[in-house]
N, C-alpha and C. Protein backbone atom coordinates (compact mmCIF):
# COMPACT_ATOMS: atom_id res chain seq x y z
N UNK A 1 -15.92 36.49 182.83
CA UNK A 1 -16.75 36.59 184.00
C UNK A 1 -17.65 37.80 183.81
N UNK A 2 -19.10 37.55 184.14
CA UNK A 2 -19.96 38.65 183.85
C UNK A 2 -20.58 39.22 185.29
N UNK A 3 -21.38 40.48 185.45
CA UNK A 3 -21.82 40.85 186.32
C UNK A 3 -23.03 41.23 185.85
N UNK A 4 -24.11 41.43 187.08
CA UNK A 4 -25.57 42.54 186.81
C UNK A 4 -25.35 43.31 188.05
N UNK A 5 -26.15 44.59 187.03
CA UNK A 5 -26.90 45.63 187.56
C UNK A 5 -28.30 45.92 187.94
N UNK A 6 -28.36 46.13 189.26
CA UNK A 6 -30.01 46.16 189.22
C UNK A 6 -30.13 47.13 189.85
N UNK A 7 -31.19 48.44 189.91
CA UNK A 7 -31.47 49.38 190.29
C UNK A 7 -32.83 48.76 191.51
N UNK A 8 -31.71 49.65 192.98
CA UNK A 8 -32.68 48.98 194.25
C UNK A 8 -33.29 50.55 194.35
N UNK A 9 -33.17 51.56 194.35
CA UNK A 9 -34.02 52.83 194.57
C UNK A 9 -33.39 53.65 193.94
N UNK A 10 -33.58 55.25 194.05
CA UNK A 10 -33.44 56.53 193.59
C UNK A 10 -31.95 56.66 192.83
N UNK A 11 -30.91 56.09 193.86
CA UNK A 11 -29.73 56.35 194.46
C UNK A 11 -28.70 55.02 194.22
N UNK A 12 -29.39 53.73 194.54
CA UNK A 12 -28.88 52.91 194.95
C UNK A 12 -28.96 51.64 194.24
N UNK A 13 -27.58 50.38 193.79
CA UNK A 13 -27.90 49.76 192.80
C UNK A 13 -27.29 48.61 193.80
N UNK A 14 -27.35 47.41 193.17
CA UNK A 14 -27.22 45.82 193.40
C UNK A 14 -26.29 45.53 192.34
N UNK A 15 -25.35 45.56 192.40
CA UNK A 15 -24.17 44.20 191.82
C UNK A 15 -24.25 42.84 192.22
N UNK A 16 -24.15 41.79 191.47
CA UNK A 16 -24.62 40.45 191.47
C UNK A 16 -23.37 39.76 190.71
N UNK A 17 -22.42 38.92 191.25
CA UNK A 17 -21.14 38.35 190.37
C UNK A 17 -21.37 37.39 190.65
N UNK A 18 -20.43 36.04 189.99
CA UNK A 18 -19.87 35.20 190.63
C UNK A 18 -18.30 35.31 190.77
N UNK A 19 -18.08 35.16 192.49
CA UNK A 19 -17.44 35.05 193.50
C UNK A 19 -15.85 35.12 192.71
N UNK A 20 -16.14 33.05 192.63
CA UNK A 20 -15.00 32.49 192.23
C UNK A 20 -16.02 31.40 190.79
N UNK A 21 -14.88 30.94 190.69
CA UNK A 21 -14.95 29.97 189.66
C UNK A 21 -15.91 28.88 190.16
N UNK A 22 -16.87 28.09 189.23
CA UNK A 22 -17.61 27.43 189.58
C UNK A 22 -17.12 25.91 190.55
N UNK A 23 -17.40 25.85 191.59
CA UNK A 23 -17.27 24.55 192.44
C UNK A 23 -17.40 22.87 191.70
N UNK A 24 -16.50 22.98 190.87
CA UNK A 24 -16.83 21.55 189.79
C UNK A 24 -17.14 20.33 190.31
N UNK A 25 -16.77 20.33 192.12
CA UNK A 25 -16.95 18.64 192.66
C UNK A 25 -18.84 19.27 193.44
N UNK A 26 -19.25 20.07 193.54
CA UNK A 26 -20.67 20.22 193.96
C UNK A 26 -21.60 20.44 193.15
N UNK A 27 -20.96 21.78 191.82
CA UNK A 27 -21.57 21.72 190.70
C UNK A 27 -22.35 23.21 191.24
N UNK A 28 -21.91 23.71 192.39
CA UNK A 28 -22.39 25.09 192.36
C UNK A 28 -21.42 25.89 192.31
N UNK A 29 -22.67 27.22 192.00
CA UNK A 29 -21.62 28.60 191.90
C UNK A 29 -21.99 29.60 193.23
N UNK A 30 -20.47 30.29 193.30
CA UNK A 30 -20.55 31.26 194.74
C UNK A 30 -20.77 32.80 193.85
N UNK A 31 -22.41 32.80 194.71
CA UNK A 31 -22.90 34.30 194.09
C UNK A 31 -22.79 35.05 194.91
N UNK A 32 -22.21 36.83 194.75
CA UNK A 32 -22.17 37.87 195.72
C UNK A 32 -22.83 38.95 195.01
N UNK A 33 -23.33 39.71 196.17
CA UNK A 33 -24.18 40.42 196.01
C UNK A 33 -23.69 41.87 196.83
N UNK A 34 -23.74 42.97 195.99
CA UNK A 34 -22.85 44.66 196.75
C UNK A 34 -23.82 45.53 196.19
N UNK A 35 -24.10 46.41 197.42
CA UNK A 35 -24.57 47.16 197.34
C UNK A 35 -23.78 48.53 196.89
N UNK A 36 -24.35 49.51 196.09
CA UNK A 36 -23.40 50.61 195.76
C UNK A 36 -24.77 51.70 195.46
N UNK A 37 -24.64 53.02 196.64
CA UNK A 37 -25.17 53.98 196.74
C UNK A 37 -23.74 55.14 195.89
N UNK A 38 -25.00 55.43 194.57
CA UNK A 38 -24.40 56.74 193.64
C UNK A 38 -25.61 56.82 192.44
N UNK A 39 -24.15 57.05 191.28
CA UNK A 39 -24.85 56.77 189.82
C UNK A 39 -24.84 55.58 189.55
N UNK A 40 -25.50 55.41 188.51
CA UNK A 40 -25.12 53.98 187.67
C UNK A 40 -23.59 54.29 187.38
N UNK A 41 -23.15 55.41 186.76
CA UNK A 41 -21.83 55.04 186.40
C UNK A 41 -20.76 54.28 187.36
N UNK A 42 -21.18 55.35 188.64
CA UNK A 42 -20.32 54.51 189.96
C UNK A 42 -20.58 52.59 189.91
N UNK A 43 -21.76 52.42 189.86
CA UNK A 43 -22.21 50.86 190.06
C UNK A 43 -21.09 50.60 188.82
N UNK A 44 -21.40 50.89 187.71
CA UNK A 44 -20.60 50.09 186.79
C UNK A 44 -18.79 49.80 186.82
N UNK A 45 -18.24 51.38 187.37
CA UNK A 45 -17.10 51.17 187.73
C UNK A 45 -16.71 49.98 188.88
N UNK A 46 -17.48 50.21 189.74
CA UNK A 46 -17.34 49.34 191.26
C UNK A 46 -17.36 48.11 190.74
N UNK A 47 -18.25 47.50 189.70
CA UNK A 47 -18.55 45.91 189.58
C UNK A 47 -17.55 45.55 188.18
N UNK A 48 -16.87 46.39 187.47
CA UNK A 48 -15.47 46.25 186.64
C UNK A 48 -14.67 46.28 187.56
N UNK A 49 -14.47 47.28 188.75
CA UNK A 49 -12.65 46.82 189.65
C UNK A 49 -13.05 45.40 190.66
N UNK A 50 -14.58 44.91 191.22
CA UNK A 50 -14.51 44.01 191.73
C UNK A 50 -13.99 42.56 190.54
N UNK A 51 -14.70 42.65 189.08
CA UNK A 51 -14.61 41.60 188.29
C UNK A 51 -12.93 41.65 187.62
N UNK A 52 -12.26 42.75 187.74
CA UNK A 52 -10.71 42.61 187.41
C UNK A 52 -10.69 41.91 188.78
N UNK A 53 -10.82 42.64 190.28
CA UNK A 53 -9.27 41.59 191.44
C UNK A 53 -9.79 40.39 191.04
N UNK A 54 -11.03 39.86 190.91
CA UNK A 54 -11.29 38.58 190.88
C UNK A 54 -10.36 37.56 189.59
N UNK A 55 -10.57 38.34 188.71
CA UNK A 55 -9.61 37.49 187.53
C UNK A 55 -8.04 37.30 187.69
N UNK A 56 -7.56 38.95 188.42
CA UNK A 56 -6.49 38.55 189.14
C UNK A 56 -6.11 37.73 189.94
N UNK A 57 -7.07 37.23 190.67
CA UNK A 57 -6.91 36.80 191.96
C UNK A 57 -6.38 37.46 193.60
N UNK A 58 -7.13 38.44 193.01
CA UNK A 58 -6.75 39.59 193.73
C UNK A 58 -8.20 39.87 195.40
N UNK A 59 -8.95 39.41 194.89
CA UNK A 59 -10.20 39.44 195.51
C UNK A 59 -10.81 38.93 197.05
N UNK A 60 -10.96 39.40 197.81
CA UNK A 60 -11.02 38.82 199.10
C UNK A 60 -12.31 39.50 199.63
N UNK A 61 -13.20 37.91 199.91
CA UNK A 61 -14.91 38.36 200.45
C UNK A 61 -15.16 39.12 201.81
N UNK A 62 -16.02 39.86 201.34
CA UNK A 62 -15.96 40.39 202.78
C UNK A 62 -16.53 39.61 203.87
N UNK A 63 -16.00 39.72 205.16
CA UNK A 63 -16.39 38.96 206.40
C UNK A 63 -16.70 39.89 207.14
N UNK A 64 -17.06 39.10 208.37
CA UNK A 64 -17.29 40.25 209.95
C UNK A 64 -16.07 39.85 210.98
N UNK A 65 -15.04 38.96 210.69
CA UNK A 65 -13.73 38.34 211.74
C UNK A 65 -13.67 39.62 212.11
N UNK A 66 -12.90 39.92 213.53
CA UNK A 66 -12.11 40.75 214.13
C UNK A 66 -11.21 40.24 213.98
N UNK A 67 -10.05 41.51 214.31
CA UNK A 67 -8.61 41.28 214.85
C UNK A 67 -8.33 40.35 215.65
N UNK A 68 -9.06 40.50 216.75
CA UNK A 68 -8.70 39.60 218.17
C UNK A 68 -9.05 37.75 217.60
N UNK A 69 -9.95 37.79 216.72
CA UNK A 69 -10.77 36.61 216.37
C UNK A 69 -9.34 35.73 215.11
């Protein structure tokens, strides 16, 4: 599983993965997109521990649910 890096300003970069594994009965893929304000080094660490939980299966997308919800 691969990721990009894209530099959005001074400070601030774009991670770009896929999600999960490709959807074989639609034939699409689930792309996510994180924002990470630092260095590049930070971006690169952040989008290696998101692309390990994912291989683990460790990985859970972020939502907006509440508690109460």
């Amino acid at each position: 599983m691969r990721g990009n890096i894209t530099r959005r300003g001074k400070h601030s970069w774009r991670l770009k993965y896929e999600a999960v594994a490709r959807d074989w009965a639609t034939g699409k893929r689930h792309i996510e997109w994180v924002t990470v304000r630092g260095t590049r080094k930070d971006a690169e660490r952040e989008l290696a521990r998101i692309i390990t939980a994912i291989e683990e299966g460790r990985h859970v997308k972020p939502h907006t649910m509440t508690v109460a919800e």
